[in-house]
N, C-alpha and C. Protein backbone atom coordinates (compact mmCIF):
# COMPACT_ATOMS: atom_id res chain seq x y z
N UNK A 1 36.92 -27.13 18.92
CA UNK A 1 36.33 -26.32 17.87
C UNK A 1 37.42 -25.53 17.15
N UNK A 2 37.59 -25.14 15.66
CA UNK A 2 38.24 -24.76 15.20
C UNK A 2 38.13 -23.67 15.27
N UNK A 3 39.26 -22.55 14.64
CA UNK A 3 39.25 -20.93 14.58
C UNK A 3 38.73 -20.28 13.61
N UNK A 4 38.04 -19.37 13.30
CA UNK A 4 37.44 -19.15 12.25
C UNK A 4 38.33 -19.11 10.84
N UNK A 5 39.57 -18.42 11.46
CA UNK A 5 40.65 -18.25 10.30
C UNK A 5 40.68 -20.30 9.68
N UNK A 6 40.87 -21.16 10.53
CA UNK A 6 41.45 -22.24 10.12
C UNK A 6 39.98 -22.78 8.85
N UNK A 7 38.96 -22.09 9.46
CA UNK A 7 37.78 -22.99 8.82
C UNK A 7 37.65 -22.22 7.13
N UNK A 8 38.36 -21.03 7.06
CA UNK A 8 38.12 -20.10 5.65
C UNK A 8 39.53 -20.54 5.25
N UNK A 9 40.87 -20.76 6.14
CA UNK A 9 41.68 -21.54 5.27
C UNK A 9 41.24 -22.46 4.40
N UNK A 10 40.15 -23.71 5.17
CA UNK A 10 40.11 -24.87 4.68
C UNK A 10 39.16 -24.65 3.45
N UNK A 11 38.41 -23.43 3.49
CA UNK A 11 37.51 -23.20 2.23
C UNK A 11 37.96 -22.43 1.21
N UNK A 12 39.28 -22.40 1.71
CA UNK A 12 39.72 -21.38 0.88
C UNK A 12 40.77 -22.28 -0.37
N UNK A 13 40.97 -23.49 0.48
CA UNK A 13 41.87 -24.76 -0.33
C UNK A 13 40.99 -26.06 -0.92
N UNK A 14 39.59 -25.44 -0.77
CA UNK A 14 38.44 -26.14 -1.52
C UNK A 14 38.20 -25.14 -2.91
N UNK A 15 38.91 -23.76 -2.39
CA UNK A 15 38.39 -22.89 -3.82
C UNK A 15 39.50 -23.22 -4.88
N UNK A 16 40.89 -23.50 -4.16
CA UNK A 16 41.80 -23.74 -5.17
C UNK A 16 41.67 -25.18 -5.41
N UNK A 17 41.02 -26.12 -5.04
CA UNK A 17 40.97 -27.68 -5.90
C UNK A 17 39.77 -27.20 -7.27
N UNK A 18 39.10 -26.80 -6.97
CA UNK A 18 37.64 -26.51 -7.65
C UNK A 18 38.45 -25.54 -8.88
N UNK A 19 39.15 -24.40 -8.73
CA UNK A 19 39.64 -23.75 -9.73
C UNK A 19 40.95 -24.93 -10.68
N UNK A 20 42.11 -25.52 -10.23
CA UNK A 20 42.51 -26.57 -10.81
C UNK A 20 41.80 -27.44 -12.03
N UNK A 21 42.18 -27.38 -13.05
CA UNK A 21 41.48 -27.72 -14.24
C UNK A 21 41.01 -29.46 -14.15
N UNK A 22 42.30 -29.42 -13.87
CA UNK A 22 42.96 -31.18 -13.35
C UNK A 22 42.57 -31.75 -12.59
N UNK A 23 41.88 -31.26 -11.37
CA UNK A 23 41.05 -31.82 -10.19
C UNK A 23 39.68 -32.66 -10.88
N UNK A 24 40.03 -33.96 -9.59
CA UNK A 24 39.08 -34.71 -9.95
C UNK A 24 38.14 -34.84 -8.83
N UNK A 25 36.72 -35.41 -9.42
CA UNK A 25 35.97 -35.92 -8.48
C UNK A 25 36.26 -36.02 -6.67
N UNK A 26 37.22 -37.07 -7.19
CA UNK A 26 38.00 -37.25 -5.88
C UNK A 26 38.59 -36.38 -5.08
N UNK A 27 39.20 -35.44 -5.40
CA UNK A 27 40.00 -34.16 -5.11
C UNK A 27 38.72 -33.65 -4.26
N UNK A 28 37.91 -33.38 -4.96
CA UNK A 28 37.05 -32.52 -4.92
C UNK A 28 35.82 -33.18 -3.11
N UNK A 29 35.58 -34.31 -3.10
CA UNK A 29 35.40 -35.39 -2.02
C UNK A 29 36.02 -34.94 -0.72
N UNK A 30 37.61 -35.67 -1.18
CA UNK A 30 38.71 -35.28 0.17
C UNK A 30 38.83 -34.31 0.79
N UNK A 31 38.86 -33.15 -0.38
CA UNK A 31 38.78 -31.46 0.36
C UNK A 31 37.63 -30.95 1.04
N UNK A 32 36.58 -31.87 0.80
CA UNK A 32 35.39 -31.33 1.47
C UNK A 32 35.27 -31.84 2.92
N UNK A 33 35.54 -33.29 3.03
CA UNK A 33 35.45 -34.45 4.17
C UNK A 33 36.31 -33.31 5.02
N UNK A 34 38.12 -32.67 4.55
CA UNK A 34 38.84 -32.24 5.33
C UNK A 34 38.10 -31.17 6.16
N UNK A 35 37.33 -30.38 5.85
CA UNK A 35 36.59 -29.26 6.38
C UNK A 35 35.64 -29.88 7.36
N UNK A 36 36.29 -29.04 9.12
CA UNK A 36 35.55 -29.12 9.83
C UNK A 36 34.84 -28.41 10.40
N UNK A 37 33.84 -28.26 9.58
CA UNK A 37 32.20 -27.46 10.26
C UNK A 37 30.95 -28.24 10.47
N UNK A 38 30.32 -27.63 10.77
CA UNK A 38 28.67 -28.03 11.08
C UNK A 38 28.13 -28.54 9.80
N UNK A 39 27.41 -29.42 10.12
CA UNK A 39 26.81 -30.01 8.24
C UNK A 39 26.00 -29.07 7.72
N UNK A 40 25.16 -27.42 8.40
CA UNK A 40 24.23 -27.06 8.12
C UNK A 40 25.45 -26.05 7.48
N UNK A 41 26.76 -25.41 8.38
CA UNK A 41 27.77 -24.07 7.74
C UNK A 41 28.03 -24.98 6.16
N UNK A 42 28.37 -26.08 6.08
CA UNK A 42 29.03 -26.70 5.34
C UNK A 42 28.20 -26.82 3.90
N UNK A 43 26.88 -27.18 3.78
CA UNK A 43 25.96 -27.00 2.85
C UNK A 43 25.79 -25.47 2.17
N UNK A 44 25.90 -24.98 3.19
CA UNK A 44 25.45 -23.39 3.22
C UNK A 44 26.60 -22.52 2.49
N UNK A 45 27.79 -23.15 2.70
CA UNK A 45 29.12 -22.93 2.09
C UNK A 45 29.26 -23.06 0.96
N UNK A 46 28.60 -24.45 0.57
CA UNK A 46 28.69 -25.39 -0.94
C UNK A 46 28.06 -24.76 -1.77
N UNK A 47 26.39 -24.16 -1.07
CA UNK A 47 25.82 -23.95 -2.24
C UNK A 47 26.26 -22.32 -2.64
N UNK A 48 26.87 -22.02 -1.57
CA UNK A 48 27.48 -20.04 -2.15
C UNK A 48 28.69 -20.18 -3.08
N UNK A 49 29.21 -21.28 -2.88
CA UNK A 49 30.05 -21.37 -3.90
C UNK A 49 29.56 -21.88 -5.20
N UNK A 50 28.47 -22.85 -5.13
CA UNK A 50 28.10 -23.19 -6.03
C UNK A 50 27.48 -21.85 -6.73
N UNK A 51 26.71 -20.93 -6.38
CA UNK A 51 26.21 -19.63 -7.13
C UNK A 51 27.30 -19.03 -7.28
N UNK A 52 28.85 -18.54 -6.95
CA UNK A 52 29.26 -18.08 -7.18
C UNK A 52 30.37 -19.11 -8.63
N UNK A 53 30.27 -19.83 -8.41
CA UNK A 53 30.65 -20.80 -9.98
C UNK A 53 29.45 -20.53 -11.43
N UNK A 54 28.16 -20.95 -10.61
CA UNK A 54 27.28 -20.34 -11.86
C UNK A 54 27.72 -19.13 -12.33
N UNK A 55 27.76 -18.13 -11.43
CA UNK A 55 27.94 -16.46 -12.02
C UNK A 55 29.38 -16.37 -12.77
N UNK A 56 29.87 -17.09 -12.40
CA UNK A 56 31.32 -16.94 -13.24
C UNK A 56 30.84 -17.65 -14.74
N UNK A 57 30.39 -18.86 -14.67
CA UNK A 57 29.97 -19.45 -15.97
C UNK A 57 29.14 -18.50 -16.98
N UNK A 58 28.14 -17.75 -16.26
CA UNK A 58 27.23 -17.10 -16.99
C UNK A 58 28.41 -16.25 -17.54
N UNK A 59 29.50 -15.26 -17.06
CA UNK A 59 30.27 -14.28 -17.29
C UNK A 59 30.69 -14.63 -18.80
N UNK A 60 31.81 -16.40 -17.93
CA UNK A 60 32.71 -16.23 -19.30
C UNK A 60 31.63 -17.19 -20.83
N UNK A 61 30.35 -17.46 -20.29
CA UNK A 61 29.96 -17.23 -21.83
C UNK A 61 29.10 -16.25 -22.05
N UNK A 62 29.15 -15.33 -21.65
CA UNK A 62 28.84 -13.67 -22.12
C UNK A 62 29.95 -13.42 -23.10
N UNK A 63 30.96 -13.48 -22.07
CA UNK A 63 32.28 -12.89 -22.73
C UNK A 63 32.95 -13.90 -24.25
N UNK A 64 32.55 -14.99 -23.94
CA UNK A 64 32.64 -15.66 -25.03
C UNK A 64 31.26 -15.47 -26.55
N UNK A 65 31.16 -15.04 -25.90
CA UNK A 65 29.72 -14.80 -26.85
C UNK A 65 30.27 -13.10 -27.30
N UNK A 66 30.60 -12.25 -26.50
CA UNK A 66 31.26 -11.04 -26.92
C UNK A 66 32.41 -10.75 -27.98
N UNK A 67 33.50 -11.82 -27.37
CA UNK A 67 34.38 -12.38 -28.47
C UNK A 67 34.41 -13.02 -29.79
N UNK A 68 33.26 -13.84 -29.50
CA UNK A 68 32.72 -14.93 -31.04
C UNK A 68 32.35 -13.45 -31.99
N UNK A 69 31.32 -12.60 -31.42
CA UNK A 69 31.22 -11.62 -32.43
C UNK A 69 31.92 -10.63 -32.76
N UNK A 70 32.64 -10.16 -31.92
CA UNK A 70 34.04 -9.46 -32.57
C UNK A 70 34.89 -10.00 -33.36
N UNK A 71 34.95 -11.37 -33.13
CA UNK A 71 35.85 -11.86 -34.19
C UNK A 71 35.19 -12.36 -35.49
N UNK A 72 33.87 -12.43 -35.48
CA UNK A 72 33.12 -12.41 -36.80
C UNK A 72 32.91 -11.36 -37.21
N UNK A 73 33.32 -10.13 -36.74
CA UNK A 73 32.94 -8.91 -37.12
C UNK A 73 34.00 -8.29 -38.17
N UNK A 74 35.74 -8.87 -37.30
CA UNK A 74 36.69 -8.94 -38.00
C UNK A 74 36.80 -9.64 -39.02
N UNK A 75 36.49 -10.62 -39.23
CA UNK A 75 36.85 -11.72 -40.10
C UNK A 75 35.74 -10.66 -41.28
N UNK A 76 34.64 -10.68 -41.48
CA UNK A 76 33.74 -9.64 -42.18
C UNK A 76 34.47 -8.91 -42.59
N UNK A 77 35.02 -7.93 -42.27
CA UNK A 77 35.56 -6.68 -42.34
C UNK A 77 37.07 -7.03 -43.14
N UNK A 78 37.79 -8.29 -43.08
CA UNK A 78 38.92 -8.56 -43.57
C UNK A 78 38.63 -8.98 -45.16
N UNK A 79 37.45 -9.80 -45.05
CA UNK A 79 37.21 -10.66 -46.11
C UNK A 79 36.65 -9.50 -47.66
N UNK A 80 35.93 -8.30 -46.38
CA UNK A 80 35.44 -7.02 -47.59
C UNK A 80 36.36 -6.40 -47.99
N UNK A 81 36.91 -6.03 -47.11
CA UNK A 81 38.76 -5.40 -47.35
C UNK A 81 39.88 -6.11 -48.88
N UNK A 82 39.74 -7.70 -48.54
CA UNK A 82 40.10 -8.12 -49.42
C UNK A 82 39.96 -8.30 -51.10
N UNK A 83 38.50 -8.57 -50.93
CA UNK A 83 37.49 -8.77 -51.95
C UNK A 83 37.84 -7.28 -52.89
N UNK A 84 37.78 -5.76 -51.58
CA UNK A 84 37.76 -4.68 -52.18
C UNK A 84 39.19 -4.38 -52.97
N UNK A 85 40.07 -4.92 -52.49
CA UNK A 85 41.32 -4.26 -53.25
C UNK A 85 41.83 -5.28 -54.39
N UNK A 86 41.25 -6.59 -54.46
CA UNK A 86 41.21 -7.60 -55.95
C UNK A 86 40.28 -7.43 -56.62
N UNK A 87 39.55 -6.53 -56.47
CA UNK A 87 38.15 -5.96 -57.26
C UNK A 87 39.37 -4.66 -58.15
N UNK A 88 39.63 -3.80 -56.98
CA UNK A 88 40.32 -2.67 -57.47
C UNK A 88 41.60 -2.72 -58.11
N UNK A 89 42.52 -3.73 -58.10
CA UNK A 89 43.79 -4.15 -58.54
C UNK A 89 42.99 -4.81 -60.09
N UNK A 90 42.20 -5.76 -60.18
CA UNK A 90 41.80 -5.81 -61.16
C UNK A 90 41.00 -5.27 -62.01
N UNK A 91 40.65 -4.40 -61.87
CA UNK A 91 39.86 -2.84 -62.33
C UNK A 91 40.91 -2.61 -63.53
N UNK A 92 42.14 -1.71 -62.64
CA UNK A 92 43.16 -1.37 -63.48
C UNK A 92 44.04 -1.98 -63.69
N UNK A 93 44.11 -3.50 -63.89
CA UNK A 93 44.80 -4.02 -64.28
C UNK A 93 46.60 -4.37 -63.20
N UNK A 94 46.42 -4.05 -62.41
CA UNK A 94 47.78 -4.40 -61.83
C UNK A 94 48.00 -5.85 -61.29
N UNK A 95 49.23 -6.25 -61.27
CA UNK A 95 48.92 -8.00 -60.53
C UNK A 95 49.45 -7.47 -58.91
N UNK A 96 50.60 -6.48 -59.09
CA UNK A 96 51.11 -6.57 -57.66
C UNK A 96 51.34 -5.36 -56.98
N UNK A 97 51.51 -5.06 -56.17
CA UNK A 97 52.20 -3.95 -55.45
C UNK A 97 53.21 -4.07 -54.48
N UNK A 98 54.30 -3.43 -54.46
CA UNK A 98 55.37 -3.99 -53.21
C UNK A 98 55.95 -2.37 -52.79
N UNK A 99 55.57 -2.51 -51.59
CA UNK A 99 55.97 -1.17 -50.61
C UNK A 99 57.02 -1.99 -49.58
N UNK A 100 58.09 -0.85 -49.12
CA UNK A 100 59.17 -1.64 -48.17
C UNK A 100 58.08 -2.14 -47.11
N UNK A 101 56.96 -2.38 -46.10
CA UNK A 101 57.02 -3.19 -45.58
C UNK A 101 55.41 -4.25 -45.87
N UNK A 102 55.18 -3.83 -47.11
CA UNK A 102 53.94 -5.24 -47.05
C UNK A 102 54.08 -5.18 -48.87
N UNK A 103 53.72 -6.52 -49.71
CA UNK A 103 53.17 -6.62 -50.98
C UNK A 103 51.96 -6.97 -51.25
N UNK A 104 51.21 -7.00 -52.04
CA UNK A 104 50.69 -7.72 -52.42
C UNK A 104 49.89 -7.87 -53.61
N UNK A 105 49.47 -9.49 -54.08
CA UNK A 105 49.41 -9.03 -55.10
C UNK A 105 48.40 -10.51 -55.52
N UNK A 106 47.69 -10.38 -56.86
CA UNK A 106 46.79 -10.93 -56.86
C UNK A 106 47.53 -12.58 -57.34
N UNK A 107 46.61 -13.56 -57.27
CA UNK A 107 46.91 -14.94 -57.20
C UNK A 107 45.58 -15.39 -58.03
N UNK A 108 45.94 -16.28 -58.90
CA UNK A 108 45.31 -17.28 -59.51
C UNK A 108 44.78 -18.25 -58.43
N UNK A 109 43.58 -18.85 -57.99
CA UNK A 109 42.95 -20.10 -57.09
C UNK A 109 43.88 -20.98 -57.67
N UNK A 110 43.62 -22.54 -57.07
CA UNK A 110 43.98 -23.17 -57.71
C UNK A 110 42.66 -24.03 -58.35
N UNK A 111 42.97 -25.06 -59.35
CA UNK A 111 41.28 -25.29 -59.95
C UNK A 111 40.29 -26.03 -58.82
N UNK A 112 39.22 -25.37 -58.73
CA UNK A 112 38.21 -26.38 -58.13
C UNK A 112 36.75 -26.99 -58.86
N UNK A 113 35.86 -27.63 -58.44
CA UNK A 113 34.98 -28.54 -59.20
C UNK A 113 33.85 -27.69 -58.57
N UNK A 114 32.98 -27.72 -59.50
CA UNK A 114 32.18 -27.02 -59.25
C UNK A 114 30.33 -28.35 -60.42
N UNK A 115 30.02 -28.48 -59.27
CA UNK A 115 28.70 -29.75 -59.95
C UNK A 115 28.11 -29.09 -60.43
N UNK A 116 27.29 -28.99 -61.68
CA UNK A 116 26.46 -28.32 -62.00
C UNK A 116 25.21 -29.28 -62.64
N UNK A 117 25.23 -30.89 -62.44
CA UNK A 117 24.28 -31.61 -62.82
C UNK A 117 24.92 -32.97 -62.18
N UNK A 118 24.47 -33.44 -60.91
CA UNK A 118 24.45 -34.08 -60.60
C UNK A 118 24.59 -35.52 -60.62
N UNK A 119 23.51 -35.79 -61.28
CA UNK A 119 22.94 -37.19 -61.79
C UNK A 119 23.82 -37.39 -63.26
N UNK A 120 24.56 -36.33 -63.56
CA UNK A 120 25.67 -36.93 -64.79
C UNK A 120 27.17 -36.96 -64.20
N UNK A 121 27.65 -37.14 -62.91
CA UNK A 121 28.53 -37.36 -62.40
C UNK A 121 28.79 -39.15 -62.42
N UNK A 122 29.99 -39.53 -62.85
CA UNK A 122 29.85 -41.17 -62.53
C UNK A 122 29.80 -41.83 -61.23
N UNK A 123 29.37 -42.69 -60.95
CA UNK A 123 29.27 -43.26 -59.70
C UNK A 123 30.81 -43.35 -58.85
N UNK A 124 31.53 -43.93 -59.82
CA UNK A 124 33.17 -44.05 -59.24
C UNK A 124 33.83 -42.72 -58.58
N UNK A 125 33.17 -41.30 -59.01
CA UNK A 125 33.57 -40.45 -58.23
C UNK A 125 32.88 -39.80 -57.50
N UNK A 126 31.82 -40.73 -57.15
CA UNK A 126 30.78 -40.13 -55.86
C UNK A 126 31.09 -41.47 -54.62
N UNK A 127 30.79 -40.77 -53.31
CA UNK A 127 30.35 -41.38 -52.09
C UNK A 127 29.68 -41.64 -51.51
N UNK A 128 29.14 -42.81 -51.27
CA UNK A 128 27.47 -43.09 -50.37
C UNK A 128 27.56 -42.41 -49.39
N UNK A 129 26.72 -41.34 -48.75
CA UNK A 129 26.60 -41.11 -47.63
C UNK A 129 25.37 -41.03 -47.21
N UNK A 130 25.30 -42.04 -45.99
CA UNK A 130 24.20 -42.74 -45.95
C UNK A 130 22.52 -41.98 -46.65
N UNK A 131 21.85 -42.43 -47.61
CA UNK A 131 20.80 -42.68 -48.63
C UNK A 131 20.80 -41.47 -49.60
N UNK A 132 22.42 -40.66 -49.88
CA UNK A 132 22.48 -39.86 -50.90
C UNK A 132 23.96 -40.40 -51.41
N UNK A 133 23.85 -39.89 -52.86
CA UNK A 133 25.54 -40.33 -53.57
C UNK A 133 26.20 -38.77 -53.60
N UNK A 134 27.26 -38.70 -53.04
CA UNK A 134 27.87 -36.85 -53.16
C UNK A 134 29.08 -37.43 -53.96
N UNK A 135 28.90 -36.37 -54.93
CA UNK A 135 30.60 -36.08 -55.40
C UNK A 135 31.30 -36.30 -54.64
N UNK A 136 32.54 -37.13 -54.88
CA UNK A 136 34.45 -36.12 -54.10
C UNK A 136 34.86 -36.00 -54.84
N UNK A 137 34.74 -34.44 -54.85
CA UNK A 137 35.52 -33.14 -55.29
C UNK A 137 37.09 -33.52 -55.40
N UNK A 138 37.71 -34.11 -54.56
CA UNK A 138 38.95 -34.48 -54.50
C UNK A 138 39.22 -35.01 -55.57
N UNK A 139 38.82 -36.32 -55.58
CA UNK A 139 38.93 -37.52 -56.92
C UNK A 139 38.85 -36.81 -58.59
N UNK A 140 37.50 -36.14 -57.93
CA UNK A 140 37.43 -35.66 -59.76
C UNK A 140 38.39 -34.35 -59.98
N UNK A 141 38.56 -33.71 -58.99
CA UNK A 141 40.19 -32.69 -59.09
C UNK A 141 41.12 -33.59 -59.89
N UNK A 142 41.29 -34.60 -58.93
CA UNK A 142 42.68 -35.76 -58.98
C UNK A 142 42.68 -35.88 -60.58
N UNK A 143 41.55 -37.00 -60.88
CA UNK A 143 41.05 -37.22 -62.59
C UNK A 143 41.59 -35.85 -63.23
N UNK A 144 41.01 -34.66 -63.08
CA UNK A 144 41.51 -33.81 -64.19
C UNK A 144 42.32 -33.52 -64.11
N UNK A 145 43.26 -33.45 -63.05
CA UNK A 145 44.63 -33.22 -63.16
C UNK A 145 45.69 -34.36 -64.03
N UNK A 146 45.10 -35.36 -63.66
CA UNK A 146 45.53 -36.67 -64.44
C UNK A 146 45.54 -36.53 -65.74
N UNK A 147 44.11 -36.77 -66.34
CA UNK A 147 44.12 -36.79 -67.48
C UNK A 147 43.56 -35.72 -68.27
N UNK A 148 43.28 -34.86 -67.45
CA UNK A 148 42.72 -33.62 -68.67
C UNK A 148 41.19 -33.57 -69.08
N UNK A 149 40.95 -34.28 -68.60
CA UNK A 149 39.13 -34.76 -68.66
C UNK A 149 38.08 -34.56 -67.57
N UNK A 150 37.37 -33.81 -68.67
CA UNK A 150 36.15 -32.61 -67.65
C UNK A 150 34.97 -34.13 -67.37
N UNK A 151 34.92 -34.25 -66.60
CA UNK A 151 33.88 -35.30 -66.37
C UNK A 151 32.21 -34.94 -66.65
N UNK A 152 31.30 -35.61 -66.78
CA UNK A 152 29.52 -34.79 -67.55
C UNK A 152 29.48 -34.54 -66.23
N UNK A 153 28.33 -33.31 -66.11
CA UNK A 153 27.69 -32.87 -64.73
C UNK A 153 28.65 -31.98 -63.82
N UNK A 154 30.31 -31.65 -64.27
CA UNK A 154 31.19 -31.55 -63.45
C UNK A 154 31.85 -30.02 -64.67
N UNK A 155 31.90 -29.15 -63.93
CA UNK A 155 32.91 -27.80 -64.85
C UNK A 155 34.47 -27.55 -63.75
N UNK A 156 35.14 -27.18 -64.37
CA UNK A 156 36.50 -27.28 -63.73
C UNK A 156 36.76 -25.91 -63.35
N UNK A 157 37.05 -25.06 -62.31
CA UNK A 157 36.77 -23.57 -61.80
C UNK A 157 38.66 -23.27 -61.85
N UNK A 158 38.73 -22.39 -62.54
CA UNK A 158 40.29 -21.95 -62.42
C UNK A 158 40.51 -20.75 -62.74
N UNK A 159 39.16 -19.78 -62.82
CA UNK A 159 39.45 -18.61 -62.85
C UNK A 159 39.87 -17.82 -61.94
N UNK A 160 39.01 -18.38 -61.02
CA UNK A 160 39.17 -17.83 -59.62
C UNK A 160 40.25 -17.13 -58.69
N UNK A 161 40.11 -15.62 -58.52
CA UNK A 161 41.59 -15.07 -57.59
C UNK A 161 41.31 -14.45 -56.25
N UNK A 162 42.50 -14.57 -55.67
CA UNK A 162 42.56 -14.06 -54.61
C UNK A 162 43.45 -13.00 -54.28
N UNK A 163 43.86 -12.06 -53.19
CA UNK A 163 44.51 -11.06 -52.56
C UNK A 163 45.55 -12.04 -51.64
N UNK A 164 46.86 -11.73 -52.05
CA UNK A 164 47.94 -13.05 -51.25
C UNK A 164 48.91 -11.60 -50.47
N UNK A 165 48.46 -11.44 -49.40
CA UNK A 165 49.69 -10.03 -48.45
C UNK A 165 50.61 -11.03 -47.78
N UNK A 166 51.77 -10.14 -48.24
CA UNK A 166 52.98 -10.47 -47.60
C UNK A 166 53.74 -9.67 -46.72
């Protein structure tokens, strides 16, 4: 019969295969077979670990769920921030500002397509996707950059600015 210490070693080198990202199936088999206890300690073992794996799962998607919204909270808060000071730079007219350690200053988009009638788009610059035809936006960019030609159904967006910090 083994020592108690040897039998929480051996469960204790079942906790580090199970934590190992990389462990496989197999891993996971061998380390168990190695453990010598009673089939009833041994179940009884599996499934406390097994609740104690659930409770960790539940944790880290709490915590992931905690994080997702803090960082949508930020991203919010950056995007108003931004919006607010190319609202206010263009109020009074300034393009830039440069302090010794940040600039910034407003930016022209570059042009994008914007559909505004569909069914007058040509076929050659739409895509079947399966039982609808969509624009690519790409192509008809491409075209007006090419040749200068607003395609029907299609307006060319280049007013558009942004806040560029440096």
């Amino acid at each position: 019969m083994l020592h108690l210490y040897e039998i929480v070693e051996q469960y204790q080198q079942l906790k580090v295969v199970i934590e190992r990202t990389d462990a496989t199936d197999e891993d996971f088999e061998l380390t168990l077979k190695a453990i010598e206890d009673s089939f009833d300690r041994k179940v009884e073992n599996i499934a406390k670990l097994c609740l104690s794996l659930e409770s960790n799962i539940a944790a880290l998607k709490q915590e992931e769920a905690r994080l997702h919204d803090r960082r949508s909270s930020m991203e919010h808060t950056l995007d108003w921030l931004k919006d607010y000071t190319l609202d206010q730079m263009t109020a009074i007219g300034v393009e830039s500002v440069k302090r010794d350690t940040v600039s910034v200053s407003v930016r022209v988009n570059p042009p994008s397509v914007h559909i505004y009638r569909l069914e007058d788009v040509p076929l050659e610059f739409c895509s079947h996707v399966p039982d609808v035809w969509q624009p690519d936006r790409k192509r008809i960019l491409d075209h007006f950059k090419a040749t200068g030609e607003i395609l029907p159904g299609v307006d060319i967006v280049s007013d558009k600015k942004r806040i560029e910090i440096k």
